[in-house]
Protein backbone atom coordinates (compact mmCIF):
# COMPACT_ATOMS: atom_id res chain seq x y z
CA UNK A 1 -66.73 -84.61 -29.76
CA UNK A 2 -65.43 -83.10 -33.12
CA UNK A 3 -63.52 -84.21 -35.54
CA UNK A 4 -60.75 -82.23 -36.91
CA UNK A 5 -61.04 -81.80 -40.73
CA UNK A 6 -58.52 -83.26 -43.06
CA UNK A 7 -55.47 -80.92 -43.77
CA UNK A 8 -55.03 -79.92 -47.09
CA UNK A 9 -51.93 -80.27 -49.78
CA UNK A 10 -50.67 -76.88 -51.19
CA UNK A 11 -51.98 -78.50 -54.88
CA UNK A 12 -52.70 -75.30 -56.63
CA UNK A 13 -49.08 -73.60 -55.05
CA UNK A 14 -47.49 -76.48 -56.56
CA UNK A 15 -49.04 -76.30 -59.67
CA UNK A 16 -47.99 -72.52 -59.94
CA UNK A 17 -44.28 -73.98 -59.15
CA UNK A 18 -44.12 -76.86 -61.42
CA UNK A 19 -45.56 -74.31 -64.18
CA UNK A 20 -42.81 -71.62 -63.22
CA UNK A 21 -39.87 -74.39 -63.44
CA UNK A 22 -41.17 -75.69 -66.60
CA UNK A 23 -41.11 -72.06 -67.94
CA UNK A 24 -37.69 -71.47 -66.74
CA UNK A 25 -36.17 -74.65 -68.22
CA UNK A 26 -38.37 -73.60 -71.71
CA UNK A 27 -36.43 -70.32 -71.61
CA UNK A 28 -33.14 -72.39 -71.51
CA UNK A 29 -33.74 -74.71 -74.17
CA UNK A 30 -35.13 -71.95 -76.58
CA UNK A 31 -31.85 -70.19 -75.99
CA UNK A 32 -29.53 -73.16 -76.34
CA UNK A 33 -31.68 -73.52 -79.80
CA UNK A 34 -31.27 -70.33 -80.33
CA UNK A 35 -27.48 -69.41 -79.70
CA UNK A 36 -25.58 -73.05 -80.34
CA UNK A 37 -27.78 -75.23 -82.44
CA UNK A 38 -27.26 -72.68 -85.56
CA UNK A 39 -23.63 -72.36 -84.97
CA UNK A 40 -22.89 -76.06 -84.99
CA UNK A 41 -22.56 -76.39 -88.52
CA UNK A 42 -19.78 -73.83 -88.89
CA UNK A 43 -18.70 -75.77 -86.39
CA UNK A 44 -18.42 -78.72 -87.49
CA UNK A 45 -17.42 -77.92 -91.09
CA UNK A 46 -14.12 -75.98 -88.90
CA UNK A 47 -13.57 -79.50 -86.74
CA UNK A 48 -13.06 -81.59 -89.88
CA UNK A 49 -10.70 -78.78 -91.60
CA UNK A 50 -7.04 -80.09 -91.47
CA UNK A 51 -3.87 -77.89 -90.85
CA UNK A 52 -1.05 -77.93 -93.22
CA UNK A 53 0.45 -80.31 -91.45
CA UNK A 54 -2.33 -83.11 -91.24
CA UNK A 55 -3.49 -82.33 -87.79
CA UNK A 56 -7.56 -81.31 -87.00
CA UNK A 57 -7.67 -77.48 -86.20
CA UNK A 58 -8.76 -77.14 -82.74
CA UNK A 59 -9.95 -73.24 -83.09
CA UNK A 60 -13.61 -74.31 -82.76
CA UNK A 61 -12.96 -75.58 -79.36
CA UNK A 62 -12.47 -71.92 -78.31
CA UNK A 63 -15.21 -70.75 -80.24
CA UNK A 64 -17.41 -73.55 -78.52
CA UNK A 65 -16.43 -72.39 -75.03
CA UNK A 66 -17.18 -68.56 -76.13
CA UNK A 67 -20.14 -69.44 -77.20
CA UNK A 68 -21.33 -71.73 -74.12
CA UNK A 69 -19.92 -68.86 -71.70
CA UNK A 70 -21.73 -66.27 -73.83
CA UNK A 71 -24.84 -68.15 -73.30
CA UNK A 72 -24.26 -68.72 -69.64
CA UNK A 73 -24.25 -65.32 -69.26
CA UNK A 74 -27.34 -64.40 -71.28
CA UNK A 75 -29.21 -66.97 -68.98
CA UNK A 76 -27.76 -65.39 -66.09
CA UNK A 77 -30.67 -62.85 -65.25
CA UNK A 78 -33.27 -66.12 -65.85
CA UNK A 79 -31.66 -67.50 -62.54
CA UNK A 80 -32.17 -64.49 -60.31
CA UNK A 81 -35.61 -63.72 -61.35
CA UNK A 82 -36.45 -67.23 -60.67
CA UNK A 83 -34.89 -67.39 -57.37
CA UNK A 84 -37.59 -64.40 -56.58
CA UNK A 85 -40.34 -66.56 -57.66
CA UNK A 86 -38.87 -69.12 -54.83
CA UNK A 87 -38.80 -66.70 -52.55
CA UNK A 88 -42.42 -65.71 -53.53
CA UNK A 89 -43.95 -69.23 -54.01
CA UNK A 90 -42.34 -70.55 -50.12
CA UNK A 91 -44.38 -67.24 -48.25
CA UNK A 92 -47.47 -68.45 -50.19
CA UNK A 93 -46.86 -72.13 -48.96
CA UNK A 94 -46.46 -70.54 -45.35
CA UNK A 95 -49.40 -68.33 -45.55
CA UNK A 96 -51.34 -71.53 -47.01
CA UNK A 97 -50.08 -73.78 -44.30
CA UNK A 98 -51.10 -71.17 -41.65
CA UNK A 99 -54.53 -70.87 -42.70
CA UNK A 100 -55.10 -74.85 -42.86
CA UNK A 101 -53.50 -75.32 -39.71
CA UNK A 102 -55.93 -72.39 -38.29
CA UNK A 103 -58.69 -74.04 -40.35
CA UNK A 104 -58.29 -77.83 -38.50
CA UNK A 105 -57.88 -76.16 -35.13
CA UNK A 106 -61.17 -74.15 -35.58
CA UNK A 107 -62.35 -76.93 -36.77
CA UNK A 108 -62.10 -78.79 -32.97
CA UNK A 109 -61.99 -75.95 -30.84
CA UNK A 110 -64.13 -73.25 -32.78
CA UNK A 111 -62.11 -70.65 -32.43
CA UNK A 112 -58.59 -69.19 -33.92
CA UNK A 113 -55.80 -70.24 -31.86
CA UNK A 114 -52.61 -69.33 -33.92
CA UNK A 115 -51.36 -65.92 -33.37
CA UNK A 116 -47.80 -66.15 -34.48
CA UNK A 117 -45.35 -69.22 -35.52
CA UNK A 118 -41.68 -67.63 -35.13
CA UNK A 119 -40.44 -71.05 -36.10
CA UNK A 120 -42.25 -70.41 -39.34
CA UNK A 121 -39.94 -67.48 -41.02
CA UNK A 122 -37.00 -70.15 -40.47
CA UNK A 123 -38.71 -72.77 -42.35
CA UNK A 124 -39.12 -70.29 -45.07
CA UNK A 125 -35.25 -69.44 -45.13
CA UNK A 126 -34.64 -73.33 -45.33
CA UNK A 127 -36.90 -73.61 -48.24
CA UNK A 128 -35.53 -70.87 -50.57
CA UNK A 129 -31.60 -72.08 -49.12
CA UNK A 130 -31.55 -75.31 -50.20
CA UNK A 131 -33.80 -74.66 -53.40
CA UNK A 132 -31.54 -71.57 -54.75
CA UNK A 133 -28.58 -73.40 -55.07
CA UNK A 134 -30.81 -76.41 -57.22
CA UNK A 135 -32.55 -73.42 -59.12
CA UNK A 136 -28.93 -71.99 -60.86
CA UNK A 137 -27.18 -75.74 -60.85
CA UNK A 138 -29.88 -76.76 -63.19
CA UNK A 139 -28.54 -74.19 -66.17
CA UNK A 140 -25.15 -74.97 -65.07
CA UNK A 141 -25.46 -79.11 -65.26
CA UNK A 142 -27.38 -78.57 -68.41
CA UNK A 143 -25.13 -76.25 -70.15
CA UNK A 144 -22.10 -78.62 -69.26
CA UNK A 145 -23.12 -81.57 -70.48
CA UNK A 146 -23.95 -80.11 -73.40
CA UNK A 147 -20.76 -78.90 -73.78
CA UNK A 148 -19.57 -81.93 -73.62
CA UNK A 149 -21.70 -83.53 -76.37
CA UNK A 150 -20.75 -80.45 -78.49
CA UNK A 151 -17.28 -81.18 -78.14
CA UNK A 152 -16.88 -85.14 -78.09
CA UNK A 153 -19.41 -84.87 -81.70
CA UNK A 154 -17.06 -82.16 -83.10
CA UNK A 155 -13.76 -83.81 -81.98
CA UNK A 156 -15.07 -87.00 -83.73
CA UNK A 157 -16.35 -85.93 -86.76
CA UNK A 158 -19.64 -86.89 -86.06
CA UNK A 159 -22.68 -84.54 -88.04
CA UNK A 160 -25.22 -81.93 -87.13
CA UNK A 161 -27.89 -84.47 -86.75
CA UNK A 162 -25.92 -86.77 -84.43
CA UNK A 163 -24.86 -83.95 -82.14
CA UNK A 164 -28.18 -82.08 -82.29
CA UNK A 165 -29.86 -85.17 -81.13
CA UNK A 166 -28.13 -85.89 -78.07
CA UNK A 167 -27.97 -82.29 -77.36
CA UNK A 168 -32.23 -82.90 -77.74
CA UNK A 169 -31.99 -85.90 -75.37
CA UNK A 170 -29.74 -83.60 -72.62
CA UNK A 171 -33.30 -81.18 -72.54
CA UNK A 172 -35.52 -83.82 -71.53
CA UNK A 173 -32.78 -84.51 -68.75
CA UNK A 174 -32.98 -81.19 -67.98
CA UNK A 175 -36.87 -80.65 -67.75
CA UNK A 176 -37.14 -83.84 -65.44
CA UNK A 177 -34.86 -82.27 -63.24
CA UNK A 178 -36.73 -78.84 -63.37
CA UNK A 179 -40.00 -81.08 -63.04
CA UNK A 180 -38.33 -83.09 -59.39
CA UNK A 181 -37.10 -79.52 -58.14
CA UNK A 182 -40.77 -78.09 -58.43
């Protein structure tokens, strides 16, 4: 009597994922660095300006949201050539899986007993529909709560260093999440 060998964890498919989603969140961050980090100064030196009448100017909040929508949309392209990669990395899962399976059978029966698994092409479609969505909220969470730091350190007066280090803090937020996605 055999015994059927030990089935095997997609490691090295994982690996390649975790890698991808840590190179995608990189991307962000670089262009967050890039494209609002530079700017905040002007920023900031506009918040504190006072109108005649004694009254903060509020301009930079509109410059702030043109900026955050400008780099929205400069990230935009990131999302759908990740969302490939999902697509990519859940066939190589399924072709993985299909060869281990195959492997443990042979290993008991000695022969190749998996033709076809038409239940497997709908497992792939569940994979890549519930990870797309988690793959473009990602930018989208990140990008708002920085926002939102931008513009509660502006509206209070509080300096480049202040808001750039919470803005620092929101990445690592954001390449945790990136990190329990993959």
């Amino acid at each position: 009597k055999r015994r059927p060998a030990r089935p095997r964890y997609p490691a090295a498919i994982e690996r390649i994922f975790r890698k991808e989603m840590r190179a995608y969140i990189r991307k962000y961050i670089n262009l967050i660095k890039q494209q609002l980090l530079p700017k905040l100064p002007d920023l900031i030196a506009r918040a504190g300006q006072l109108r005649p009448d004694g009254v903060r100017s509020d301009a930079w909040a509109e410059d702030l949201a043109e900026l955050i929508n400008s780099i929205t949309f400069m990230f935009s392209g990131e999302i759908n050539n990740m969302n490939k990669k999902v697509e990519e990395i859940a066939k190589q899962v399924a072709t993985y899986n299909k060869a281990d399976v195959n492997r443990v059978i042979r290993s008991v029966l000695g022969v190749d007993v998996l033709a076809s698994e038409p239940w497997l092409q709908s497992q792939i479609e569940w994979f890549i529909t519930t990870t797309r969505p988690l793959i473009k909220d990602l930018p989208t969470k990140a990008t708002f709560q920085i926002e939102q730091i931008a513009q509660r350190g502006l509206g209070m007066g509080k300096t480049y260093k202040e808001i750039g280090e919470e803005i620092t803090k929101q990445f690592g937020i954001a390449e945790r999440r990136a990190e329990l996605i993959a």
